[in-house]
C-alpha atoms as a PDB file:
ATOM      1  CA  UNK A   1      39.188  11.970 -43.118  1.00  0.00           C
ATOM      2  CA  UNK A   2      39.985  12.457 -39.377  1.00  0.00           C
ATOM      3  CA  UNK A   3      40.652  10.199 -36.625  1.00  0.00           C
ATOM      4  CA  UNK A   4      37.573   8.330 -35.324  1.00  0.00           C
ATOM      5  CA  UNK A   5      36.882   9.637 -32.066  1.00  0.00           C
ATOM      6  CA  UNK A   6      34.280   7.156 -30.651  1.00  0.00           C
ATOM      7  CA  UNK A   7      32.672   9.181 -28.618  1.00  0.00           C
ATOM      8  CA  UNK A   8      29.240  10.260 -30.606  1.00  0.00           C
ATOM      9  CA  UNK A   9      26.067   8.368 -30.579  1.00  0.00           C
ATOM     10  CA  UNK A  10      26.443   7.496 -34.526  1.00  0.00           C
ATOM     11  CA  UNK A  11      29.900   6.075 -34.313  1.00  0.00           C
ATOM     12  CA  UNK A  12      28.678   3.810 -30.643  1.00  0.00           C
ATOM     13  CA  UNK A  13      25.615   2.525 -33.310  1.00  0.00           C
ATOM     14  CA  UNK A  14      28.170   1.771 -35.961  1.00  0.00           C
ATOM     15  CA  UNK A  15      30.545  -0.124 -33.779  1.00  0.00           C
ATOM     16  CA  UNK A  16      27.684  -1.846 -31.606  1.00  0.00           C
ATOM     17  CA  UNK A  17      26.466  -3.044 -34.756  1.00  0.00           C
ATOM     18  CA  UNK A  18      29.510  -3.810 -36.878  1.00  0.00           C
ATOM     19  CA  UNK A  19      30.674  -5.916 -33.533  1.00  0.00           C
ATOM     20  CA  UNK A  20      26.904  -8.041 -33.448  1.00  0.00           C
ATOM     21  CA  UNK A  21      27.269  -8.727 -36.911  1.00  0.00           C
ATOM     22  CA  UNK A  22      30.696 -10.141 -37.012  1.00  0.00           C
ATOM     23  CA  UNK A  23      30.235 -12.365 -34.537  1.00  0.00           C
ATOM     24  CA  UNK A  24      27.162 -13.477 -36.637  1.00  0.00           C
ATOM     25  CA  UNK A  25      29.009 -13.907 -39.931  1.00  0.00           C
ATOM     26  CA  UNK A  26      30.480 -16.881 -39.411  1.00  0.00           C
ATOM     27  CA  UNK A  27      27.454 -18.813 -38.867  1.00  0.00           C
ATOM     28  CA  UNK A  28      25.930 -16.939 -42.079  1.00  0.00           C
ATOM     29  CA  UNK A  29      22.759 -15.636 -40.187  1.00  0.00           C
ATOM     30  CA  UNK A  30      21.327 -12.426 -41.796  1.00  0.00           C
ATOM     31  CA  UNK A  31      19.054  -9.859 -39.311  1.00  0.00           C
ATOM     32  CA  UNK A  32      16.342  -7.623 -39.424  1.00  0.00           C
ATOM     33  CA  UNK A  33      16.483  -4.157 -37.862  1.00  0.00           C
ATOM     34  CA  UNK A  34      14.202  -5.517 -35.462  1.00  0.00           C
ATOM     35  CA  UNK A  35      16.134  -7.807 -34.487  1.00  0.00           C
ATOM     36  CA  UNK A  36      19.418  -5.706 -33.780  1.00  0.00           C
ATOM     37  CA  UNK A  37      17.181  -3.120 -32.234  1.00  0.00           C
ATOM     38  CA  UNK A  38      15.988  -5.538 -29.476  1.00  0.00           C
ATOM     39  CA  UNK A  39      19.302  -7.222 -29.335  1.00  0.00           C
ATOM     40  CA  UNK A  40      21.285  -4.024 -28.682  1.00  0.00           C
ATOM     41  CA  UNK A  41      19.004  -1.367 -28.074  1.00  0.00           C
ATOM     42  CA  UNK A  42      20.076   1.104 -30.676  1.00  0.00           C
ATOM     43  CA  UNK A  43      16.808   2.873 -32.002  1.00  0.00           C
ATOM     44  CA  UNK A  44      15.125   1.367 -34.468  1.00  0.00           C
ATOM     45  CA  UNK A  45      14.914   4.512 -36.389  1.00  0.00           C
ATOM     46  CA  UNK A  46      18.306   5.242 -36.467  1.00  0.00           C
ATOM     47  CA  UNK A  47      19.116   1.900 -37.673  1.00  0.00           C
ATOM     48  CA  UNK A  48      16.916   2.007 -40.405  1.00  0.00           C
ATOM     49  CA  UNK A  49      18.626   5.543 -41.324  1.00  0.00           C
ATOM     50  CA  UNK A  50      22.271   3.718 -40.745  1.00  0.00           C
ATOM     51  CA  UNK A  51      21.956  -0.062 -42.352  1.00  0.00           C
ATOM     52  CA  UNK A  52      21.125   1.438 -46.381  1.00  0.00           C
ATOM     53  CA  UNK A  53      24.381   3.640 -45.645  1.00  0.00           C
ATOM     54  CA  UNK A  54      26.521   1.324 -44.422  1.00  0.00           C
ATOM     55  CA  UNK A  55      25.539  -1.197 -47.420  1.00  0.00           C
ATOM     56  CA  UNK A  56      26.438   2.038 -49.732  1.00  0.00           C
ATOM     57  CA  UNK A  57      30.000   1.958 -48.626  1.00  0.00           C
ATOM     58  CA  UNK A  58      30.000  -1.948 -49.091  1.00  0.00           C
ATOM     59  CA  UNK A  59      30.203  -2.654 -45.165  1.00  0.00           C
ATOM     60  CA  UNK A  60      26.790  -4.750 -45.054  1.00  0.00           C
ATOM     61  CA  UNK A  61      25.092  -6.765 -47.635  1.00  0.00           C
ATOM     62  CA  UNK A  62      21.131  -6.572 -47.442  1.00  0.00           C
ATOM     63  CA  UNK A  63      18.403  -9.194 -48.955  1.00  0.00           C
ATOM     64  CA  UNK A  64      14.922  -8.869 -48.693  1.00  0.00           C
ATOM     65  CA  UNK A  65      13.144 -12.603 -47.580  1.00  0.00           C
ATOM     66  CA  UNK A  66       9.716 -13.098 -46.566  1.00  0.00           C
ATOM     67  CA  UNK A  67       9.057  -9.295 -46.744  1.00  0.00           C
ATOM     68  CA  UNK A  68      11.609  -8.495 -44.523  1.00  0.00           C
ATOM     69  CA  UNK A  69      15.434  -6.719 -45.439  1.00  0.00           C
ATOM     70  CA  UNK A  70      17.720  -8.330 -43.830  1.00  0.00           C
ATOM     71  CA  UNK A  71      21.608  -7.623 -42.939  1.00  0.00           C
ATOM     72  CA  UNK A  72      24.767  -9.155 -42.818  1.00  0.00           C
ATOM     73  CA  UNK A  73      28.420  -7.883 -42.582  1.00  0.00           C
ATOM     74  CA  UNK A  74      31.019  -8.072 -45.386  1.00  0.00           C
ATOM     75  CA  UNK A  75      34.475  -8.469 -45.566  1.00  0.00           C
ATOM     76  CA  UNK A  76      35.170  -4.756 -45.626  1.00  0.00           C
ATOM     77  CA  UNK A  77      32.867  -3.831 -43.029  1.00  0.00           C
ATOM     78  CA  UNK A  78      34.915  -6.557 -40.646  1.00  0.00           C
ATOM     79  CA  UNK A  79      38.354  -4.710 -41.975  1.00  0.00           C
ATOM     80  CA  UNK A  80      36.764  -1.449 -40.638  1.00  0.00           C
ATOM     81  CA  UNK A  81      36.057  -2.943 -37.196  1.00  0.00           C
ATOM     82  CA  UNK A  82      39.123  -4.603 -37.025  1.00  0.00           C
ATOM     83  CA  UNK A  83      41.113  -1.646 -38.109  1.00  0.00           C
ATOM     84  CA  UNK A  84      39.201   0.579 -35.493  1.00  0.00           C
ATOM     85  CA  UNK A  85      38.834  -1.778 -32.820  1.00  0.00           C
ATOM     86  CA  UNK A  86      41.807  -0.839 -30.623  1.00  0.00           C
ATOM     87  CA  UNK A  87      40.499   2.604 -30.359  1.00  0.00           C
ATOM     88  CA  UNK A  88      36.690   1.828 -29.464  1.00  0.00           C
ATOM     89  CA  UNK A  89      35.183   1.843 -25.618  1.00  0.00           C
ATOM     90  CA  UNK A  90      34.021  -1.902 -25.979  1.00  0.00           C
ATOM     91  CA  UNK A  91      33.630  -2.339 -22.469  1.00  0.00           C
ATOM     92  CA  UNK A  92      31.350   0.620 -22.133  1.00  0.00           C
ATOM     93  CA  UNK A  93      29.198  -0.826 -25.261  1.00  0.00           C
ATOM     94  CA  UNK A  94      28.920  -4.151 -23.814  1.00  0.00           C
ATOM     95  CA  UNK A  95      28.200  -2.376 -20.422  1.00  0.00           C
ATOM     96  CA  UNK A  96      25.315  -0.249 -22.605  1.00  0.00           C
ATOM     97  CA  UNK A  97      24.014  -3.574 -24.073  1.00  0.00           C
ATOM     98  CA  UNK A  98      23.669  -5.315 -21.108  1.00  0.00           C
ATOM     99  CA  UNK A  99      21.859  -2.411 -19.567  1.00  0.00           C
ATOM    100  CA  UNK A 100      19.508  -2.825 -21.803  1.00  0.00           C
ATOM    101  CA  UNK A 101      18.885  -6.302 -22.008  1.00  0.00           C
ATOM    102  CA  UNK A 102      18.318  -6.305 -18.163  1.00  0.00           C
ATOM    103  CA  UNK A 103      15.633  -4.099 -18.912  1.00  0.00           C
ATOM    104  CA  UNK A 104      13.854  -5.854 -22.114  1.00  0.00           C
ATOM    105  CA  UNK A 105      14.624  -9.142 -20.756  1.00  0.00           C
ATOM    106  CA  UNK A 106      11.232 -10.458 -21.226  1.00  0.00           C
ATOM    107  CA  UNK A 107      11.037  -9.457 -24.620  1.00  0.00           C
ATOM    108  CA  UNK A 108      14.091 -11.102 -25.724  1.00  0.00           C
END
């Protein structure tokens, strides 16, 4: 496997989302798709494509409660962020998230 490069729409998802749910995972919550969706504006499609893979490759843990699945990130998905970390454009993600926010404000 290759160097991650960090540029591509699927890898900005990952990290966005790997990076919201770490700084969850200490207070244990657990989210919905929804929920990430209107938090960081990553498709809600694509997320539901993405969250069963990344709980495949033991990154994310998912529960189902009152209907919904819900996510959280493991220990090895906070390895890969933390291993990758140095090499991802955080400050244009934030930038994107914000963005975003600004817009959707009054739904959030």
């Amino acid at each position: 496997m290759g160097l991650a490069t960090f540029r591509g729409k699927h890898n900005a998802n990952k990290s966005k989302t790997y990076w919201l749910l770490t700084q969850e995972y200490e207070s244990g919550r657990w989210l919905r798709p929804s929920e990430i969706h209107d938090i960081l504006g990553i498709p809600l499609r694509s997320l539901l494509t993405s969250l069963p893979r990344w709980c495949r490759w033991h990154r994310l843990s998912r529960r189902k409660r009152n209907g919904y699945l819900e996510y959280r990130i493991t220990q090895r998905g906070i390895q890969w962020f933390r291993e990758w970390i140095w090499l991802m454009p955080l400050s244009r993600y934030m930038a994107e998230i914000r963005e975003w926010q600004e817009k959707h404000k009054s739904s959030l």
